[in-house]
Protein backbone atom coordinates (compact mmCIF):
# COMPACT_ATOMS: atom_id res chain seq x y z
CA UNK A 1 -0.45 39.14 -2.72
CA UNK A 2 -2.09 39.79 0.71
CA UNK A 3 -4.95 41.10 -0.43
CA UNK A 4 -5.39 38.43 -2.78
CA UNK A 5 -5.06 36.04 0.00
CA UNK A 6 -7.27 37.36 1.98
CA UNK A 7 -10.13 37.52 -0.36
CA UNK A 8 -9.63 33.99 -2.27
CA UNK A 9 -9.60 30.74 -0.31
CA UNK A 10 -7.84 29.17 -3.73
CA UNK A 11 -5.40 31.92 -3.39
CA UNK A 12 -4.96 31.73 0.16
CA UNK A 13 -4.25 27.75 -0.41
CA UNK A 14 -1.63 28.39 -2.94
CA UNK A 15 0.24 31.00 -0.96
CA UNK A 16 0.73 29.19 2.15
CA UNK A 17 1.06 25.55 -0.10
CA UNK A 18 3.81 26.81 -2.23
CA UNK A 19 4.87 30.20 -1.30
CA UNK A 20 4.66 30.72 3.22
CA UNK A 21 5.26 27.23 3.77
CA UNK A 22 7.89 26.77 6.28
CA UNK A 23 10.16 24.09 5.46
CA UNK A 24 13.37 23.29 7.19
CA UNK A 25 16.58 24.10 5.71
CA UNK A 26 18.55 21.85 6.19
CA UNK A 27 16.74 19.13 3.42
CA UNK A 28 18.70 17.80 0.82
CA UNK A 29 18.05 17.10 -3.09
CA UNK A 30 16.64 13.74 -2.00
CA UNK A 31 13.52 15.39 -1.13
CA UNK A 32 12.97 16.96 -4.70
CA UNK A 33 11.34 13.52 -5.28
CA UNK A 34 7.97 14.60 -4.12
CA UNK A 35 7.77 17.42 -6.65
CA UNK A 36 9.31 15.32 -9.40
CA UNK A 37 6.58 12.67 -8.94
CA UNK A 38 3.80 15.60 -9.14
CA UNK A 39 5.44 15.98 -12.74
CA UNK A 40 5.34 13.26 -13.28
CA UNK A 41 1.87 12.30 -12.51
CA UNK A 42 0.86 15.48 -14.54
CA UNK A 43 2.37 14.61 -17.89
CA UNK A 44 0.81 10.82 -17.56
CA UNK A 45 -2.56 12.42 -17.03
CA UNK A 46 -1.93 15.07 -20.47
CA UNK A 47 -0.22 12.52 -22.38
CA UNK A 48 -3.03 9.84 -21.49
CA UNK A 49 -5.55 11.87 -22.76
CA UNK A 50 -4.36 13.06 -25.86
CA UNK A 51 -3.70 9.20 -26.60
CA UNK A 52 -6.96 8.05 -25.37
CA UNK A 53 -8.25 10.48 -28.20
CA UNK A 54 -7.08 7.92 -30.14
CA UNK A 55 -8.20 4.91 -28.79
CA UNK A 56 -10.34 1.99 -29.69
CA UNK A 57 -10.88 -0.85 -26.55
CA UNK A 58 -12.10 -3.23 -28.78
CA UNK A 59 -9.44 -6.66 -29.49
CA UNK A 60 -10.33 -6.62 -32.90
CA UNK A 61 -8.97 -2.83 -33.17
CA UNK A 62 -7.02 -1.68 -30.34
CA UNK A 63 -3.60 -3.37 -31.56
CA UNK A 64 -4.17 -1.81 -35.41
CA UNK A 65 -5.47 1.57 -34.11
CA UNK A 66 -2.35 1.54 -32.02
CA UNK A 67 -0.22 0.96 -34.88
CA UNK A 68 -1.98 3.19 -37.50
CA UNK A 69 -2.09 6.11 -35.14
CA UNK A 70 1.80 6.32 -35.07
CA UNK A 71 2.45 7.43 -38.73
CA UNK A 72 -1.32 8.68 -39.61
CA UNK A 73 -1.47 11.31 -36.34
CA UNK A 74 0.20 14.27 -35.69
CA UNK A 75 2.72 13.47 -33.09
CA UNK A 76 0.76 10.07 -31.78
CA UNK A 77 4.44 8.72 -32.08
CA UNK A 78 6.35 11.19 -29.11
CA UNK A 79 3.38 10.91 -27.04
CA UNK A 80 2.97 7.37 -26.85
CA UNK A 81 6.46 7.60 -26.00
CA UNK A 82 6.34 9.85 -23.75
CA UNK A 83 3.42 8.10 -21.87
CA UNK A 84 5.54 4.97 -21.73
CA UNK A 85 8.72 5.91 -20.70
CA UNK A 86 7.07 8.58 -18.29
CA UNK A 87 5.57 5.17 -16.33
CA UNK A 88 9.21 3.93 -15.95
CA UNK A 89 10.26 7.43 -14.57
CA UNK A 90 7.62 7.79 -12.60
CA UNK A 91 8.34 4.79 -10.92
CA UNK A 92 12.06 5.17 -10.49
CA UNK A 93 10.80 8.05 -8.80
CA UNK A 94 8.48 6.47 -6.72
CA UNK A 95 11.14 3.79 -5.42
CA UNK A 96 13.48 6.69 -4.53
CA UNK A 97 10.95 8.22 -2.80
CA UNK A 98 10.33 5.26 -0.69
CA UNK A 99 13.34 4.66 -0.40
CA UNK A 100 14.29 7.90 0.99
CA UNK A 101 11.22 8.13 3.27
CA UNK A 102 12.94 4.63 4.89
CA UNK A 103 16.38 5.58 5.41
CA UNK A 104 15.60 9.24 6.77
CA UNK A 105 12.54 8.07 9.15
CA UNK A 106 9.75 9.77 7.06
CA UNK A 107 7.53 6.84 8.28
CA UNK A 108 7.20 8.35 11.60
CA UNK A 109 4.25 10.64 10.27
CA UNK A 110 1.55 7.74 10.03
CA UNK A 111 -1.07 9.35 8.19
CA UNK A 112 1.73 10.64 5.18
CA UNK A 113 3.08 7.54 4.90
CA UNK A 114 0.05 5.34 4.85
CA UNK A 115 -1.83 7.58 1.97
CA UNK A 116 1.55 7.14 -0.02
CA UNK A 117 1.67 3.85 0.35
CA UNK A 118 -2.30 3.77 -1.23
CA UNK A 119 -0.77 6.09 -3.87
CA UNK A 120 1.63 3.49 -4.72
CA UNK A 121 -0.59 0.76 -4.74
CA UNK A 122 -2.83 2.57 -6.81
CA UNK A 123 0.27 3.72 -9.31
CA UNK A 124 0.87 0.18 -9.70
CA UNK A 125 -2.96 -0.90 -10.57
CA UNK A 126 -2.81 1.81 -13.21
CA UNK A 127 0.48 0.82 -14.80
CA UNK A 128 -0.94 -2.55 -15.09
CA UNK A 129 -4.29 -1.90 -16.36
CA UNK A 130 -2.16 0.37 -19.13
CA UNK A 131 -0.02 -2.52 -20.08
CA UNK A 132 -2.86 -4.45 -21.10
CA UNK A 133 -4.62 -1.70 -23.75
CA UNK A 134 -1.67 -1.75 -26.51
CA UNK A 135 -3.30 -5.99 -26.65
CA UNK A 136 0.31 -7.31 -27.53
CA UNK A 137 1.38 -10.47 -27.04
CA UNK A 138 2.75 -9.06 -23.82
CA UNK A 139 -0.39 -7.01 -23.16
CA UNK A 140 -2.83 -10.21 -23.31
CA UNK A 141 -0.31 -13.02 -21.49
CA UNK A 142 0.33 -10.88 -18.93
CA UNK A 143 -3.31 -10.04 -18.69
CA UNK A 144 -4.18 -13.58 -18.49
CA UNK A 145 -1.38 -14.44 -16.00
CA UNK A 146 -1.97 -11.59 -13.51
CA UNK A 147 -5.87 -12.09 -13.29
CA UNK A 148 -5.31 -15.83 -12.92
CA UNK A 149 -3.67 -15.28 -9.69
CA UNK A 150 -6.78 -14.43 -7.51
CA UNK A 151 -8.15 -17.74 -8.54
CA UNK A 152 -5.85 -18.68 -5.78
CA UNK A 153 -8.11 -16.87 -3.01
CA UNK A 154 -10.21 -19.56 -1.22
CA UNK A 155 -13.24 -20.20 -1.89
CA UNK A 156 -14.26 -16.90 -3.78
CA UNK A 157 -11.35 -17.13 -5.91
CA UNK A 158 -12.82 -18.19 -9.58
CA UNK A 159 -15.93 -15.85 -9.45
CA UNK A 160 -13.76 -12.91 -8.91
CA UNK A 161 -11.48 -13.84 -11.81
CA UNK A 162 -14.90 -13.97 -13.82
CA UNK A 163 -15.95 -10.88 -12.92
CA UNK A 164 -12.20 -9.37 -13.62
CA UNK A 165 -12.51 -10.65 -17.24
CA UNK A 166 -16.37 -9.91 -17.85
CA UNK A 167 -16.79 -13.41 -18.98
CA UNK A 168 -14.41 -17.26 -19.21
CA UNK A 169 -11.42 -15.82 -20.53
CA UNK A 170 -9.86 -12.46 -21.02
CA UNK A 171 -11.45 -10.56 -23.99
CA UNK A 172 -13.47 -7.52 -25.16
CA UNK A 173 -15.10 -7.15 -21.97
CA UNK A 174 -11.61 -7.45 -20.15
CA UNK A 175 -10.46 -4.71 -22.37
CA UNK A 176 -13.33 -2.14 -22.12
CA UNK A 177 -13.44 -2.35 -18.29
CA UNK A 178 -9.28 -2.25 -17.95
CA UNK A 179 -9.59 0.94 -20.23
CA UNK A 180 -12.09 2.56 -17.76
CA UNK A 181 -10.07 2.36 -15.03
CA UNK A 182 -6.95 3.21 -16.67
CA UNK A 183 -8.73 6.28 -17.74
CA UNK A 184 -9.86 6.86 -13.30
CA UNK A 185 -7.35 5.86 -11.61
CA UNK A 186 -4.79 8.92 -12.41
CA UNK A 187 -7.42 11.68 -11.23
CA UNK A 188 -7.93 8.99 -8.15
CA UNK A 189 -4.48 9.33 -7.28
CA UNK A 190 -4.00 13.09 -8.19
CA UNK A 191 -6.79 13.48 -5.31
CA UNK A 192 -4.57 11.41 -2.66
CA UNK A 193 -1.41 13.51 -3.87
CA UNK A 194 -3.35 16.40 -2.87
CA UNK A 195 -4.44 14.43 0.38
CA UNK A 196 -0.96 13.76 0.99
CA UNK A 197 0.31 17.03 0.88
CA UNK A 198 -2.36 18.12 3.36
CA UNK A 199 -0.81 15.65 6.22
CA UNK A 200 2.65 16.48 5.09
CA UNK A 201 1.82 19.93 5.77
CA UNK A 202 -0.35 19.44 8.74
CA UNK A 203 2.70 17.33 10.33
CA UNK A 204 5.86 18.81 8.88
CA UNK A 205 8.69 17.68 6.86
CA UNK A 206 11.20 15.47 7.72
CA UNK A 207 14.95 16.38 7.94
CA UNK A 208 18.03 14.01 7.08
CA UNK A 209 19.66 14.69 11.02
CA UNK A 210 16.08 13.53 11.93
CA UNK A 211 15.83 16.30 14.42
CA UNK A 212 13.22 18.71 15.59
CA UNK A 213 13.75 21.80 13.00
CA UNK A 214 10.57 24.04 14.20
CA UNK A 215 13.41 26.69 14.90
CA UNK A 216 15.72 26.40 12.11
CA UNK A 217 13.11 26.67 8.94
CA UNK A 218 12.88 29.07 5.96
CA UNK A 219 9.78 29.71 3.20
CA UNK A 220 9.32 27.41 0.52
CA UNK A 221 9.85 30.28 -2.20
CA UNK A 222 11.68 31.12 -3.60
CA UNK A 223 14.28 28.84 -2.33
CA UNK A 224 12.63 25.24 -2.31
CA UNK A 225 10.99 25.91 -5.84
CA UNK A 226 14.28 27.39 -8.27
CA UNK A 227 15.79 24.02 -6.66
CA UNK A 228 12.46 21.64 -7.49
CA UNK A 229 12.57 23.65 -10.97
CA UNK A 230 16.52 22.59 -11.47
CA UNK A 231 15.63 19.19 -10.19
CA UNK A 232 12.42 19.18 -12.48
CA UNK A 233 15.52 19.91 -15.30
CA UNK A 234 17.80 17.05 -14.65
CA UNK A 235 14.90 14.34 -13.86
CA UNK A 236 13.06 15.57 -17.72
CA UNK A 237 16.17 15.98 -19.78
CA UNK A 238 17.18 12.09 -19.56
CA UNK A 239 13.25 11.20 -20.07
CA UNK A 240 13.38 13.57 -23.31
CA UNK A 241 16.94 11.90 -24.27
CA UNK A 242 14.73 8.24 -24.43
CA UNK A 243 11.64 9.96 -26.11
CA UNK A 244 13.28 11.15 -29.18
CA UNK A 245 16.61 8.76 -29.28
CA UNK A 246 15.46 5.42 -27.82
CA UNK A 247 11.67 5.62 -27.46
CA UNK A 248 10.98 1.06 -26.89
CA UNK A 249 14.45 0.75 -25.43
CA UNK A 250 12.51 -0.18 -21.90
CA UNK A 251 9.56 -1.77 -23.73
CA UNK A 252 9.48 -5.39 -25.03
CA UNK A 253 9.30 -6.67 -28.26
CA UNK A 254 6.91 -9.07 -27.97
CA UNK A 255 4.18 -6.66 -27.65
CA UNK A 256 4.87 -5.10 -31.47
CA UNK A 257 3.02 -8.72 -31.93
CA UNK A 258 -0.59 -8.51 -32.03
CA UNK A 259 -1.93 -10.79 -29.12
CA UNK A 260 -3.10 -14.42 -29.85
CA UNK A 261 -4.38 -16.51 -27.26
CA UNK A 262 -3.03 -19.09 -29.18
CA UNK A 263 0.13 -18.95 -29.22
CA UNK A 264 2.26 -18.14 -25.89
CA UNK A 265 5.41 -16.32 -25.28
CA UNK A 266 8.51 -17.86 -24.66
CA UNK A 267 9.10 -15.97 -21.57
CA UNK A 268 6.65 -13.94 -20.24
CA UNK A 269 7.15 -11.12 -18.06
CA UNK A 270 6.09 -7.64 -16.86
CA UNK A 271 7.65 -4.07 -17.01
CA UNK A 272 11.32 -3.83 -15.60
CA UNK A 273 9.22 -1.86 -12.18
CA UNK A 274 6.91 -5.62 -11.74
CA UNK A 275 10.09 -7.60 -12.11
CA UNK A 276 11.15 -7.50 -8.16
CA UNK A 277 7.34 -8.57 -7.20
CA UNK A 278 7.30 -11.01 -9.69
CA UNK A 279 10.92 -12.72 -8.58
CA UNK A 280 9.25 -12.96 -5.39
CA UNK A 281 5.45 -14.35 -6.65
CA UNK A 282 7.96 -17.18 -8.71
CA UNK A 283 9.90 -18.01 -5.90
CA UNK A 284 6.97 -19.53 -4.17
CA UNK A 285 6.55 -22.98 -5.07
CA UNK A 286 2.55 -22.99 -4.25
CA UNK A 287 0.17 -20.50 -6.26
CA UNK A 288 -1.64 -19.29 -3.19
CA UNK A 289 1.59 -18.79 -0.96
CA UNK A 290 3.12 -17.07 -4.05
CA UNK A 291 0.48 -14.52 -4.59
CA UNK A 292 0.03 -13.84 -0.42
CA UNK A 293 4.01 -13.40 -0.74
CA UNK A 294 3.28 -11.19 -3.97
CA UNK A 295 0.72 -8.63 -2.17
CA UNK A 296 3.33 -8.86 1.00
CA UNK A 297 6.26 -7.91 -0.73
CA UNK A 298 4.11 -3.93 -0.93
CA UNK A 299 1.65 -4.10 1.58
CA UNK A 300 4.38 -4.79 4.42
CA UNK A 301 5.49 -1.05 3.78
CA UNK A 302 2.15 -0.43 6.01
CA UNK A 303 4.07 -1.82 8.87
CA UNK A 304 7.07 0.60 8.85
CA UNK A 305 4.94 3.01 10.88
CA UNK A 306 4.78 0.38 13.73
CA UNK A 307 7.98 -0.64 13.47
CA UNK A 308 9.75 -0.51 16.94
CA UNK A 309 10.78 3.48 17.64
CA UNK A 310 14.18 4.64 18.02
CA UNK A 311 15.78 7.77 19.83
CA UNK A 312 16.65 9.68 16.21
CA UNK A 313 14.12 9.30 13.49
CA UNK A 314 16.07 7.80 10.08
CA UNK A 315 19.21 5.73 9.77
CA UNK A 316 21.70 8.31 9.68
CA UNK A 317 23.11 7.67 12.97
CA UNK A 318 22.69 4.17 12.46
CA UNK A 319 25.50 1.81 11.15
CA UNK A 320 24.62 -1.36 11.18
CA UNK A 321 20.98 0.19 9.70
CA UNK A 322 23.11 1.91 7.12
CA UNK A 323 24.28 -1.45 6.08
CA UNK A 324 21.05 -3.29 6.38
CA UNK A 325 19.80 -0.68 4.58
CA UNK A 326 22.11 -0.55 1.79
CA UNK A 327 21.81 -4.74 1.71
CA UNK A 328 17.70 -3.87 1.09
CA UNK A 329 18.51 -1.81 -2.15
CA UNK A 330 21.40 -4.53 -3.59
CA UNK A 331 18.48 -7.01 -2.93
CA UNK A 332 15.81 -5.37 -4.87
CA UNK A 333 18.14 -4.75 -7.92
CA UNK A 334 18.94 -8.24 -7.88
CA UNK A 335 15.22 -9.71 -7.53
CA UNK A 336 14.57 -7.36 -10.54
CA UNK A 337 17.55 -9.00 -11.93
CA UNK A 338 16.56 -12.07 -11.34
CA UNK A 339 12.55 -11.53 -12.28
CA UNK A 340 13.94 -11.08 -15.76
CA UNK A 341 15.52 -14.28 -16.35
CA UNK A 342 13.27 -17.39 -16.96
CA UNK A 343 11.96 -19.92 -14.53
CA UNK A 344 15.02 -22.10 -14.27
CA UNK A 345 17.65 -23.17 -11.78
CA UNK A 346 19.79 -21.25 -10.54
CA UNK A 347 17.26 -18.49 -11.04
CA UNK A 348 14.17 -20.26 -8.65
CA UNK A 349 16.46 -20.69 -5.96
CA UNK A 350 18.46 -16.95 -6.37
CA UNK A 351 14.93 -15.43 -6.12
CA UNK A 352 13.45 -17.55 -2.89
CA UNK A 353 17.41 -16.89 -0.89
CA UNK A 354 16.50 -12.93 -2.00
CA UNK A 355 13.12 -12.85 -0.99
CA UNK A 356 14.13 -14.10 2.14
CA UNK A 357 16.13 -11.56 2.95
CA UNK A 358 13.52 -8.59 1.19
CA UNK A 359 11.12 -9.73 3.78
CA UNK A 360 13.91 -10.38 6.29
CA UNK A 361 15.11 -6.55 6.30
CA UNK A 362 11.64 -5.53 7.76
CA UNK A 363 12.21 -7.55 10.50
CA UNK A 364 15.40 -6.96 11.70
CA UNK A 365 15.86 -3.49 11.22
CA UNK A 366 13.86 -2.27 13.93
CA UNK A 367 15.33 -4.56 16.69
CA UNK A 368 18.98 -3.61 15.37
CA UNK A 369 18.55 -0.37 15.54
CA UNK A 370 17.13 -0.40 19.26
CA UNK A 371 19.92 -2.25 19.74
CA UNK A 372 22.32 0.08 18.92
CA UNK A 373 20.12 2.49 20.92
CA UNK A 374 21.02 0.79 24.10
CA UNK A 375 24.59 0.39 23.25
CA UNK A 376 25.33 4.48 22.94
């Protein structure tokens, strides 16, 4: 192994990446999440490119090729289903990720938190952009719906919605150019996962007593990776469990309807992981106030870095943080909740009260927490 090392830069990179790393020991199975999400973003690339071996972006074919390809290729069937309920795990693991990175402090290391925050941006383009190729009823609304929204941008706002759809309205050209960067995107983000890892391991992990742990740290293997393999275990099995038992039980049926710009949905709605961001774009009365509150509801995780500092880096110590932050994650389930459920009183008013207090969170928790600085 040394010698290897010592003669191969590749080598050398994957030994002190995976193998030397020092890593404290004290981390719990909250940070598996980071490893998960590497698996993650692995099968999405595989099973994306086995599909897109399959794959006409044309609207007179893509919906029937979609269709066909189930019953008249080898397995099209588990790995369509795989791709599709892998986006919904990947984003459950994406939230917890976040999620953990805010209650343990992990926002402290600027340059890690920023490129994840691009990462999830980028995640979310992606998951979008994939939405559309199936060209359901679904697929095409929320197409249509989605790109509509920068005609809200001043001044600059209807040429960039004609240049999103390649023409007056979303078709082919929509289609070919959504499928292009469907197909870039993943290998753009596998190169800021790598970028990530870099700072992470230029700066050091975090630790849940959000204390220094230079002193008290141990190698990454073979510890860190039999318990990222056993995590890896747990976080697959329930994916496999929807693959093969329930395979559309997250998807929505509208989109088994081929898309006609003629005729709208009912309700129409993204994937459960949109729903919070759309509760909040809805709960905006005025188009360009909903879509500035849309891009907010994300881009305000750029701010956590500059949030006002406290003594010990996380919330553990905190209790009134605890609480606030506990409040954040009841709030979020419910503006998913209530991003489900059509746009209608009590609903409008449920999801302006709860975006209120998502946005509201960001604000006070920093203060509070200095607070309670002062106070001990």
């Amino acid at each position: 192994m040394y010698k290897a090392s010592r003669f191969s830069p590749l080598a050398s990179v994957i030994r002190h990446t995976v193998i030397t790393l020092p890593t404290p020991v004290n981390i719990s199975t909250w940070w598996n999440f980071g490893s998960l999400l590497g698996v993650c973003l692995a099968t999405q690339i595989f099973s994306g490119l086995v599909l897109s071996l399959h794959f006409t972006a044309h609207t007179d074919l893509s919906f029937y090729v979609v269709i066909q390809s189930f019953g008249d290729v080898y397995y099209n069937w588990w790995f369509r289903a795989l791709h599709a309920n892998g986006a919904s795990f990947f984003f459950i693991g994406l939230y917890l990720h976040i999620a953990r990175g805010m209650y343990y402090g992990s926002y402290v290391f600027k340059e890690v938190w920023s490129v994840g925050v691009v990462i999830l941006l980028l995640v979310m383009a992606s998951a979008f952009l994939g939405y559309v190729l199936p060209w359901g009823q679904m697929s095409f609304w929320g197409a249509t719906v989605i790109t509509s929204l920068f005609s809200a941008l001043p001044i600059i706002g209807s040429d960039v919605v004609i240049w999103l759809w390649g023409g007056f309205s979303v078709d082919n050209a929509t289609l070919t150019r959504f499928f292009g960067l469907h197909f870039l995107l993943p290998f753009t983000v596998a190169g800021l996962a790598g970028l990530h890892l870099f700072f992470l391991h230029d700066q050091g992990s975090s630790n849940p007593l959000g204390v220094s742990s230079d002193f008290n740290k141990v190698v990454f293997h073979h510890y860190y990776v039999l318990k990222d393999l056993v995590g890896a275990c747990f976080f697959v099995g329930p994916l496999l469990g929807l693959v093969y038992f329930y395979p559309w039980l997250l998807g929505d049926p509208e989109n088994f309807i081929e898309g006609n710009p003629l005729v709208t949905p009912h309700h129409i709605q993204p994937e459960w992981y949109f729903l919070f961001a759309y509760a909040i774009l809805r709960a905006v009365p005025n188009k360009l106030g909903g879509v500035v509150a849309l891009a907010a509801a994300v881009l305000i995780l750029f701010y956590m870095p500059f949030s006002p500092k406290t003594s010990i880096k996380g919330l553990s110590f905190y209790p009134w943080g605890k609480v606030l932050f506990f409040s954040l994650i009841g709030v979020f389930i419910l503006l998913t909740w209530a991003g489900s459920k059509p746009v209608e009183e009590p609903y409008v008013v449920v999801s302006q009260v709860l975006s209120f207090l998502y946005f509201f969170y960001f604000l006070l928790i920093g203060p509070l927490t200095r607070i309670q600085d002062k106070l001990l």
